[in-house]
N, C-alpha and C. Protein backbone atom coordinates (compact mmCIF):
# COMPACT_ATOMS: atom_id res chain seq x y z
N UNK A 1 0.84 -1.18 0.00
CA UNK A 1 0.00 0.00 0.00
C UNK A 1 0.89 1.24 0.00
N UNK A 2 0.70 1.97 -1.15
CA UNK A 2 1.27 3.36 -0.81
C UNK A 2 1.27 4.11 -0.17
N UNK A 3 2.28 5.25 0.76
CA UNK A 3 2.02 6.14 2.18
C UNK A 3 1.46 6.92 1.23
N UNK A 4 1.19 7.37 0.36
CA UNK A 4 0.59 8.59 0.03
C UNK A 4 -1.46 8.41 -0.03
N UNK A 5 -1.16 7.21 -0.31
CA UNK A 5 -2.81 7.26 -0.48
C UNK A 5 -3.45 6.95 1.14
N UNK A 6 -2.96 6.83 2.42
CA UNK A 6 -3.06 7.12 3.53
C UNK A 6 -3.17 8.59 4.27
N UNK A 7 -4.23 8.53 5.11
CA UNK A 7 -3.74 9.89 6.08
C UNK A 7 -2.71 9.93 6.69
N UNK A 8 -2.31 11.33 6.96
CA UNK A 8 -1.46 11.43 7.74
C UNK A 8 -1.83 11.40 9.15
N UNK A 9 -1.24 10.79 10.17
CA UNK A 9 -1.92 10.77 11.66
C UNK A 9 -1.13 11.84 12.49
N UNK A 10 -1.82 12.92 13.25
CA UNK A 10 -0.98 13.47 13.85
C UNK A 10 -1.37 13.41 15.65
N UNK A 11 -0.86 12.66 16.25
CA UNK A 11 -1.23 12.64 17.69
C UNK A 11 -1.51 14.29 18.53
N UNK A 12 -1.94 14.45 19.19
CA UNK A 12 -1.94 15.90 19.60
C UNK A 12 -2.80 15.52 21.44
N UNK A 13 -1.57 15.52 21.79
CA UNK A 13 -1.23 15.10 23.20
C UNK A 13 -2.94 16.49 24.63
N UNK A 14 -3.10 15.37 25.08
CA UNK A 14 -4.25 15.83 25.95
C UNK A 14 -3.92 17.58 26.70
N UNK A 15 -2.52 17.27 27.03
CA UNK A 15 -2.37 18.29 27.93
C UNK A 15 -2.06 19.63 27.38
N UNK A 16 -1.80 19.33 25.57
CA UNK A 16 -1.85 20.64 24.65
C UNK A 16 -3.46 21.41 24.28
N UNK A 17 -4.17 20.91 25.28
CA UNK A 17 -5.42 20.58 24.41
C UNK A 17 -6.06 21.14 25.78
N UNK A 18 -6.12 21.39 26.58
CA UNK A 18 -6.77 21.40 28.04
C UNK A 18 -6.56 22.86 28.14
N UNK A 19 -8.21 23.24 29.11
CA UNK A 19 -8.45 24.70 29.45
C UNK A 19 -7.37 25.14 30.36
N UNK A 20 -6.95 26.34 30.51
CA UNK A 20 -6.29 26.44 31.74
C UNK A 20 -7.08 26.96 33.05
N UNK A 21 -6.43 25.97 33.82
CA UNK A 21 -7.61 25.67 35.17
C UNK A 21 -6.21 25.55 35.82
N UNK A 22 -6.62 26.74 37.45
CA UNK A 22 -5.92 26.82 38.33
C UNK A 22 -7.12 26.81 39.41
N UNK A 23 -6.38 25.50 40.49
CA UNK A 23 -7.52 25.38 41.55
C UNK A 23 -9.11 24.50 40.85
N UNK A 24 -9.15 24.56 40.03
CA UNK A 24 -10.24 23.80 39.67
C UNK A 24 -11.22 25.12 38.84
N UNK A 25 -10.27 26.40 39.08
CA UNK A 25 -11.56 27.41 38.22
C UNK A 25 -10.36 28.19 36.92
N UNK A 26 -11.24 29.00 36.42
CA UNK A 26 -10.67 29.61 35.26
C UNK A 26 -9.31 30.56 36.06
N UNK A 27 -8.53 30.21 35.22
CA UNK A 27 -7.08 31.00 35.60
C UNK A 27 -7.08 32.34 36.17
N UNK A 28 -7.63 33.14 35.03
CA UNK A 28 -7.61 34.49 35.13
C UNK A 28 -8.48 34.73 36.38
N UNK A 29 -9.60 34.56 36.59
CA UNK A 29 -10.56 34.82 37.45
C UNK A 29 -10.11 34.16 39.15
N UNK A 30 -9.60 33.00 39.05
CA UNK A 30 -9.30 33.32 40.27
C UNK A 30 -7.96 33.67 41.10
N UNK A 31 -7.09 34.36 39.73
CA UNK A 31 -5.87 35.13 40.08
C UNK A 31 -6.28 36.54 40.92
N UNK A 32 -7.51 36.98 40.03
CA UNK A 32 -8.15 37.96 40.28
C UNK A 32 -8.56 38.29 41.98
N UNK A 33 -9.06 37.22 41.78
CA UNK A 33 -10.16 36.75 43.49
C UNK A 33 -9.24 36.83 44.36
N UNK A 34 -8.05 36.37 43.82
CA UNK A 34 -6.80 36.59 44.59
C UNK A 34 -6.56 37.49 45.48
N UNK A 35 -6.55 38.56 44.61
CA UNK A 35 -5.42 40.00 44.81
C UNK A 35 -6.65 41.09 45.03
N UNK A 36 -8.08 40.87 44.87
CA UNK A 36 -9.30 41.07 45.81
C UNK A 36 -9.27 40.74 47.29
N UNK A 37 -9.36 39.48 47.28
CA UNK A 37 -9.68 39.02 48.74
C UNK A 37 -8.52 39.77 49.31
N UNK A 38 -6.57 39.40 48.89
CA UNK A 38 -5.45 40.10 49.50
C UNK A 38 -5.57 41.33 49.61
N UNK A 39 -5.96 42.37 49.15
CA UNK A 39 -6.14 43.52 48.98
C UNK A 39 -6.76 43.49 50.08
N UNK A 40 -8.55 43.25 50.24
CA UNK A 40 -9.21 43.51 51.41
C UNK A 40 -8.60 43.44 52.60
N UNK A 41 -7.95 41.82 52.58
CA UNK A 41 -7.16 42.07 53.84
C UNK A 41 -6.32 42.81 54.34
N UNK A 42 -5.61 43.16 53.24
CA UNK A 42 -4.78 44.03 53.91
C UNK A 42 -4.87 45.49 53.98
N UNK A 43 -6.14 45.91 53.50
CA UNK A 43 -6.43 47.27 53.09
C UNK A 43 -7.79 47.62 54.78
N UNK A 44 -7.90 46.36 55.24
CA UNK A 44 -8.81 46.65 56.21
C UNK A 44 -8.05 46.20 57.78
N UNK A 45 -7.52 45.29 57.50
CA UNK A 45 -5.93 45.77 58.62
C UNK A 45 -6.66 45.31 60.20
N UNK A 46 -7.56 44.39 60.25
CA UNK A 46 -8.19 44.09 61.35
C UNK A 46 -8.88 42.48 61.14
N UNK A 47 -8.73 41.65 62.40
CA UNK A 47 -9.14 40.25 62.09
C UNK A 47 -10.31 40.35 61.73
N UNK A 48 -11.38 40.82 61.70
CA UNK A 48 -12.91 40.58 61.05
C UNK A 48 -12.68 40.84 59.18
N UNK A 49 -12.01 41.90 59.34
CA UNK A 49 -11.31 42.07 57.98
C UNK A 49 -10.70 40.92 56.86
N UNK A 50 -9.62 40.51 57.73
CA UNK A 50 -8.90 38.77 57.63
C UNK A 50 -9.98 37.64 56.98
N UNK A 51 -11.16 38.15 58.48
CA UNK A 51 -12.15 36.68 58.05
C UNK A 51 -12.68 37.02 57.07
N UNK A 52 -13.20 38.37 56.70
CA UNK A 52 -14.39 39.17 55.31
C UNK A 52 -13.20 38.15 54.37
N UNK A 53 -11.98 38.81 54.37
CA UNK A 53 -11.11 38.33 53.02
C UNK A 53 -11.00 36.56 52.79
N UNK A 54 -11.26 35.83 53.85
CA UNK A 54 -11.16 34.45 54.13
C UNK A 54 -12.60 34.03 53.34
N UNK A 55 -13.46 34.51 53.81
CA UNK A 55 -15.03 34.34 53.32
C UNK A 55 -15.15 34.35 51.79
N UNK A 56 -14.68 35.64 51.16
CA UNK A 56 -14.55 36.27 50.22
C UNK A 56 -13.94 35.18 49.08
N UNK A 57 -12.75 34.44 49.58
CA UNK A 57 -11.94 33.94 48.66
C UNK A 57 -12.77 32.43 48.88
N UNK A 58 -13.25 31.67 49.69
CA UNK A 58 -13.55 30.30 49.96
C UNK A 58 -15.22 30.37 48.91
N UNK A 59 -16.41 31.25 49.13
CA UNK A 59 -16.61 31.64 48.94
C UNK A 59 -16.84 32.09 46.94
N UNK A 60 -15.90 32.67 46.81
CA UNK A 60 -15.61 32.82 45.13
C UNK A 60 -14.79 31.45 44.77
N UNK A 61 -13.39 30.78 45.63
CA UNK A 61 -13.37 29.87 44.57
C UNK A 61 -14.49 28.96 45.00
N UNK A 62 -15.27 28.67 45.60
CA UNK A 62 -16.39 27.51 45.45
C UNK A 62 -17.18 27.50 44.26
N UNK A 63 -17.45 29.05 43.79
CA UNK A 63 -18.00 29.20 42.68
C UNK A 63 -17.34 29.32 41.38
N UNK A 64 -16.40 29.03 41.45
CA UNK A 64 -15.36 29.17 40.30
C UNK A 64 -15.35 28.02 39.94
N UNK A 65 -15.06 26.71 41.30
CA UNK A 65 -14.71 25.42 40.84
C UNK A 65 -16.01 24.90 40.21
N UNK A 66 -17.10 25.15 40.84
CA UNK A 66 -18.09 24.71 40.32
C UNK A 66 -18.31 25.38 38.69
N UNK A 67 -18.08 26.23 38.43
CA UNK A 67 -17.84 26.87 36.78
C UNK A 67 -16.98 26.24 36.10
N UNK A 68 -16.02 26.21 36.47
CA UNK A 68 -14.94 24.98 35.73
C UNK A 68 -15.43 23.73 35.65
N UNK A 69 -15.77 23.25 36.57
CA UNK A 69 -16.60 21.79 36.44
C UNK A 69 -17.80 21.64 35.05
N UNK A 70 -18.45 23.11 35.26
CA UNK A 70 -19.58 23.06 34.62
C UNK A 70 -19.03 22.85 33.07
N UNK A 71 -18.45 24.05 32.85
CA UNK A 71 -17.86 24.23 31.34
C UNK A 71 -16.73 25.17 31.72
N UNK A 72 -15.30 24.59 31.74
CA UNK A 72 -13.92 25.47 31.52
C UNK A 72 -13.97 26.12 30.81
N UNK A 73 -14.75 26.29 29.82
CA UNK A 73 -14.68 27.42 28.65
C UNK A 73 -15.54 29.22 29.14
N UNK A 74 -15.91 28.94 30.05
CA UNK A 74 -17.41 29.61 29.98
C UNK A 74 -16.79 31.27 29.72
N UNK A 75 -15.70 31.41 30.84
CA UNK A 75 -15.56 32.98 30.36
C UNK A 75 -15.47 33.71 29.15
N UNK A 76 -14.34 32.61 28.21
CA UNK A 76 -13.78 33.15 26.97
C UNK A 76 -15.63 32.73 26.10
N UNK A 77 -16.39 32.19 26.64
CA UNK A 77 -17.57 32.12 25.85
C UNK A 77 -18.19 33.55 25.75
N UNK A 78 -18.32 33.70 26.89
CA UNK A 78 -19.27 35.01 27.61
C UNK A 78 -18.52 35.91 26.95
N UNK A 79 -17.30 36.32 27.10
CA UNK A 79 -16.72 37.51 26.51
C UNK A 79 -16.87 37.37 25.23
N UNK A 80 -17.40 36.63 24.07
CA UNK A 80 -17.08 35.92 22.95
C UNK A 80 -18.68 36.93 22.86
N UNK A 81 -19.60 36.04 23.45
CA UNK A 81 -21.01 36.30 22.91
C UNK A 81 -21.33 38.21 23.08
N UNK A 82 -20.54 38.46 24.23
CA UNK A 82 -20.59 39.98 24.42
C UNK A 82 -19.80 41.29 22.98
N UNK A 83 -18.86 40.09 22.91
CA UNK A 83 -18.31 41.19 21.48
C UNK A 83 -19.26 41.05 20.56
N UNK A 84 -19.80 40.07 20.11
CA UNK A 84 -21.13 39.93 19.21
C UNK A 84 -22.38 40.12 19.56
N UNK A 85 -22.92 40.64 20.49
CA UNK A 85 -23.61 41.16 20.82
C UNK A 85 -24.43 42.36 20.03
N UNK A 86 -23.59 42.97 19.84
CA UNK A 86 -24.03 43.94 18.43
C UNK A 86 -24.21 43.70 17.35
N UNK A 87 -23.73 42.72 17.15
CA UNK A 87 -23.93 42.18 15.42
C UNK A 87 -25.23 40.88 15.30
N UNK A 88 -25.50 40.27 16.42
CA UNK A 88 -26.47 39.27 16.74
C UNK A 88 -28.02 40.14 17.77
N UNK A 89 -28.57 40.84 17.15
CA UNK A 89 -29.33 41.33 18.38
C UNK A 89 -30.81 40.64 18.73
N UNK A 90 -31.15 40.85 19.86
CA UNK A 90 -32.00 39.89 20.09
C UNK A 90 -33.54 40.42 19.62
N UNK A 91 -33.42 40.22 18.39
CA UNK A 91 -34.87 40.58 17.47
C UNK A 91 -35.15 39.72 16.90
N UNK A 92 -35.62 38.63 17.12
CA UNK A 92 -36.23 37.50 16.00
C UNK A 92 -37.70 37.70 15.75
N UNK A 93 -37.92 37.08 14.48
CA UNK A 93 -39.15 37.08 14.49
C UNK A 93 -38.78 37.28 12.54
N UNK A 94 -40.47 37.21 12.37
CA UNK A 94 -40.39 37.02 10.79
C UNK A 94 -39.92 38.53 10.63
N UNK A 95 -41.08 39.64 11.13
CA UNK A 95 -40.22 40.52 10.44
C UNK A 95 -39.47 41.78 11.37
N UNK A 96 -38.52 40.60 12.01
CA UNK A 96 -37.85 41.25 12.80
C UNK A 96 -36.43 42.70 11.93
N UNK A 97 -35.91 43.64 12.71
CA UNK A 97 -35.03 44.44 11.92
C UNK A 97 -33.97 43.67 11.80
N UNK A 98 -33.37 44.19 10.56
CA UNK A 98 -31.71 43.37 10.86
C UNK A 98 -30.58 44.79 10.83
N UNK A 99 -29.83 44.51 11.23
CA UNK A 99 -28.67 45.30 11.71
C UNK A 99 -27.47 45.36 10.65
N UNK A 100 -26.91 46.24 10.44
CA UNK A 100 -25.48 46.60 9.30
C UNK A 100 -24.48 45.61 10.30
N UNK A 101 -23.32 45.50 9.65
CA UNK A 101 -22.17 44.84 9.83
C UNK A 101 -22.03 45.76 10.87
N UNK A 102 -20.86 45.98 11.93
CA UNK A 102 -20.13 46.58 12.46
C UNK A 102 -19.09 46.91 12.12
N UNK A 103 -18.92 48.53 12.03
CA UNK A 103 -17.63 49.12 11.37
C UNK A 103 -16.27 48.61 11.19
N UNK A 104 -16.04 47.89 12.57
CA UNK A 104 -14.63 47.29 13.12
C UNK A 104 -14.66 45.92 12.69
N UNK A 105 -15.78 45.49 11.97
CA UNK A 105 -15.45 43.91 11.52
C UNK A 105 -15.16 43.95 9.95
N UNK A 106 -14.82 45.08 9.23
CA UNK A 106 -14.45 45.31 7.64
C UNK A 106 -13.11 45.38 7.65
């Protein structure tokens, strides 16, 4: 059998391929939650303060991990559907309006 009349196979390894997930939530977001919660604490400089910032972070990542669980993708979705937002508007119908291109997509 000739290699040419075959596909070519190209392996493409799992871990090139995977969301980036820190802690079990989206990277960015709970770098963020981070340097929020740290901030509070240290911007309020008193143990109830400490615990607000303790609360704050246990708290957000619970809801982070559970977002990652749900769909790792979700932020870069959301920010995705928000830039199109203008170009997709929510008018359906038979004779709903339709909308011009957006300047910045020519």
């Amino acid at each position: 059998m000739n290699t040419a009349d075959t596909p070519r196979e190209t392996v493409i390894h799992q871990s090139a391929n995977r969301p980036n997930l820190l802690l079990g939530g989206d990277r960015e977001l709970v770098l963020v939650m981070v340097m929020i919660a740290g901030g509070l604490a240290f911007s309020l400089a008193s143990w109830w303060g400490i615990g607000l910032a303790v609360a704050l972070w246990i708290g957000s990542m619970a809801a982070l991990q559970r977002m990652g669980k749900a769909d790792p993708l979700l932020r870069p979705v959301y920010l995705r559907h928000i830039r199109y937002s203008a170009y997709y508007p929510a008018k359906s119908g038979l004779h709903g309006q339709t909308t011009e291109t957006p300047a910045n997509w020519r």
